[in-house]
C-alpha atoms as a PDB file:
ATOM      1  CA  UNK A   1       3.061  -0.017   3.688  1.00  0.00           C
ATOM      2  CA  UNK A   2      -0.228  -0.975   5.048  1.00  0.00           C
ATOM      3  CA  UNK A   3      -1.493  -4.736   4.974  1.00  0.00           C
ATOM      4  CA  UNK A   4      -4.807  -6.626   5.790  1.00  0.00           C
ATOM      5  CA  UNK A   5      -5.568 -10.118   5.348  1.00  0.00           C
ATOM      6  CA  UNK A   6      -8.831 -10.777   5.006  1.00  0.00           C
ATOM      7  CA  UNK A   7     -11.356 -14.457   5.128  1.00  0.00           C
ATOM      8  CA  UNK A   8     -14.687 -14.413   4.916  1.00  0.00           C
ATOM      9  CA  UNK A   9     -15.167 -14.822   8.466  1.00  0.00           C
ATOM     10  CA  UNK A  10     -12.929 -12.584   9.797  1.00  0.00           C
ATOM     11  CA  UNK A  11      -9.857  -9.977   9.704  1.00  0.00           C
ATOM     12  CA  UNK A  12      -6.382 -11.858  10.581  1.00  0.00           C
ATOM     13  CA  UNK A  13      -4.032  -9.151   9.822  1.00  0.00           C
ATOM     14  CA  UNK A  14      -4.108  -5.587  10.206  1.00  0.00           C
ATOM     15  CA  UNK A  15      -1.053  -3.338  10.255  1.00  0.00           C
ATOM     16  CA  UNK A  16       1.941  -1.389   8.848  1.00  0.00           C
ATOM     17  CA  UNK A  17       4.723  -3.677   7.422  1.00  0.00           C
ATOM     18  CA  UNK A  18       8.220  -4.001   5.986  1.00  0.00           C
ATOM     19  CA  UNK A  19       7.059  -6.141   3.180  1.00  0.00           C
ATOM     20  CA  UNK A  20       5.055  -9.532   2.558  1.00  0.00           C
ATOM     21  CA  UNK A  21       6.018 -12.865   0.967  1.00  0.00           C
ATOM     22  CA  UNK A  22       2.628 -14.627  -1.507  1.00  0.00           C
ATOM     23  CA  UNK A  23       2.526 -17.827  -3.210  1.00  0.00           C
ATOM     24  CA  UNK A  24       1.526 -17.096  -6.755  1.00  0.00           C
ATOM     25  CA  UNK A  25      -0.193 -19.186  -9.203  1.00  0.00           C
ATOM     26  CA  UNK A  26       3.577 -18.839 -10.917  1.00  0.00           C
ATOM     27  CA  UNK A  27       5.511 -18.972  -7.676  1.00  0.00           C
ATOM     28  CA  UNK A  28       6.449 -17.204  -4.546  1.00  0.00           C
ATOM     29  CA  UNK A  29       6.496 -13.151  -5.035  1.00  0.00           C
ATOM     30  CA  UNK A  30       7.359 -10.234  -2.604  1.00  0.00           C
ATOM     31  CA  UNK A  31       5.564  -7.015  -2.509  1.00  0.00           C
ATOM     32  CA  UNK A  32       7.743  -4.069  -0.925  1.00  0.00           C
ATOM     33  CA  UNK A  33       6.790  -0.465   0.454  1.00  0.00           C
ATOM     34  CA  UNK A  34       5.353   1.736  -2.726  1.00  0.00           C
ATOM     35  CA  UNK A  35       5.203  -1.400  -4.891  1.00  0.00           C
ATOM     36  CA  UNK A  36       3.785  -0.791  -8.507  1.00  0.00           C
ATOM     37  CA  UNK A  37      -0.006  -1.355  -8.502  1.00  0.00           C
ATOM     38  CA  UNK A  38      -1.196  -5.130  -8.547  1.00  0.00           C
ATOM     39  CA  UNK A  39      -3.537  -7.900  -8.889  1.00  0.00           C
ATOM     40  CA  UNK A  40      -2.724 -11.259  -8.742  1.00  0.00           C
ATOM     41  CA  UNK A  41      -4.503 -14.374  -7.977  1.00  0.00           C
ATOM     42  CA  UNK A  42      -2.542 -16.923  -4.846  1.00  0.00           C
ATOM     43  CA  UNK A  43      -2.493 -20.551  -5.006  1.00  0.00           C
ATOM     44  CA  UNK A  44      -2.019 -22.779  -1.529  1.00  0.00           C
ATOM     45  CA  UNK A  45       1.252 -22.677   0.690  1.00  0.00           C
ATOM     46  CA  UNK A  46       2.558 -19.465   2.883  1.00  0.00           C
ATOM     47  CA  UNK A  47       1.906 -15.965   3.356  1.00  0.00           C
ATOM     48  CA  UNK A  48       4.727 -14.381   5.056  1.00  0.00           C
ATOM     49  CA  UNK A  49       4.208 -11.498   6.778  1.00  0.00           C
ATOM     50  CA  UNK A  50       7.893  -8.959   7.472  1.00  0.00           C
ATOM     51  CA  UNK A  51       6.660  -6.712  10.175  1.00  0.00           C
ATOM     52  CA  UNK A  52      10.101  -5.185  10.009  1.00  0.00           C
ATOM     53  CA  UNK A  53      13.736  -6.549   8.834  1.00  0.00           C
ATOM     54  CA  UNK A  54      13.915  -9.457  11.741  1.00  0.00           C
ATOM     55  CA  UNK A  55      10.141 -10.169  12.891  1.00  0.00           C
ATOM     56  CA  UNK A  56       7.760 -12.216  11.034  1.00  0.00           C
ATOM     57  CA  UNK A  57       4.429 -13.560  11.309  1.00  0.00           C
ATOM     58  CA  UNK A  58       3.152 -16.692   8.903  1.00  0.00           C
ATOM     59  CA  UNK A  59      -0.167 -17.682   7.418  1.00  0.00           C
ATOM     60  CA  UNK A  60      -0.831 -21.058   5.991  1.00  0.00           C
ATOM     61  CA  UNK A  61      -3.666 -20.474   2.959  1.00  0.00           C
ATOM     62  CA  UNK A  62      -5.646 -22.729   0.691  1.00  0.00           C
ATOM     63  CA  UNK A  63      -5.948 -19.591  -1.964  1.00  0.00           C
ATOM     64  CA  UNK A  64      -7.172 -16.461  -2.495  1.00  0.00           C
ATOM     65  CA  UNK A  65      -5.958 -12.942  -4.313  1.00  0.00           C
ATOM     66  CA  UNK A  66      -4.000  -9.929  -3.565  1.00  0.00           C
ATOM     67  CA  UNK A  67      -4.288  -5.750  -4.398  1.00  0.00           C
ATOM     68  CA  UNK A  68      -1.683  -3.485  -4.244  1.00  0.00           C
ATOM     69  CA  UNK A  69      -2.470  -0.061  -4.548  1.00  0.00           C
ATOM     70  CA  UNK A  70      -1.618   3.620  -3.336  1.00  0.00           C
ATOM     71  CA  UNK A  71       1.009   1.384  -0.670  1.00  0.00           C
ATOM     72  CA  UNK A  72      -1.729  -0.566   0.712  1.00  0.00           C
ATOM     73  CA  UNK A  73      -1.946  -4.326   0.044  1.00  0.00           C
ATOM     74  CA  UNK A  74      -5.025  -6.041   0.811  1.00  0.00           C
ATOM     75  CA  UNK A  75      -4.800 -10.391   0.743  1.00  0.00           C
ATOM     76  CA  UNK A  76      -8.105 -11.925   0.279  1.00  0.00           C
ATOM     77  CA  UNK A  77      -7.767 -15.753   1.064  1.00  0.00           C
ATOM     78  CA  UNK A  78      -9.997 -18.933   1.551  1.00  0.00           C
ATOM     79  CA  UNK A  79      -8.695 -21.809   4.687  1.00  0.00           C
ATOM     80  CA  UNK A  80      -6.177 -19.675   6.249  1.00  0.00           C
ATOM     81  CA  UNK A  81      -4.620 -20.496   9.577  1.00  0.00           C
ATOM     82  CA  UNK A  82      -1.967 -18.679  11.545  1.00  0.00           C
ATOM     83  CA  UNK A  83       1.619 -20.433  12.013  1.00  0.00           C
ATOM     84  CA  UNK A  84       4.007 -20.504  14.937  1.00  0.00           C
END
């Protein structure tokens, strides 16, 4: 599936991936290639990204939302940072 994440001052993800791991307002979710569509709103802590089964890449964020649709998920967030 495709992913972006998105702040309002710039792009910090762009790319095909295994999967990604949100913080929801209810808890931590994981969206999966051709995932039912989806709109959810994200509360503070981790965005982990699965490039593939054994490399990740992390984003701390303060909030935001997410869209899944036609296999593309698109992560609109507010304070987010990049994590070793």
């Amino acid at each position: 599936m495709t992913l972006e994440i998105l702040t309002p001052e710039k792009r910090l993800y762009s790319g095909d991936v295994y999967g990604i791991q949100l913080p929801g307002i209810d808890g931590l979710f994981e969206v999966l290639d051709k995932h039912a569509p989806l709109v959810s709103a994200l509360s503070k802590g981790t965005v982990k990204v699965l490039q593939d089964k054994t490399r990740t890449e992390r984003f701390s964020i303060q909030g935001g939302f997410v869209e899944v649709l036609n296999n593309k998920a698109t992560v609109l967030v507010e304070g987010a940072t990049a994590l070793d």
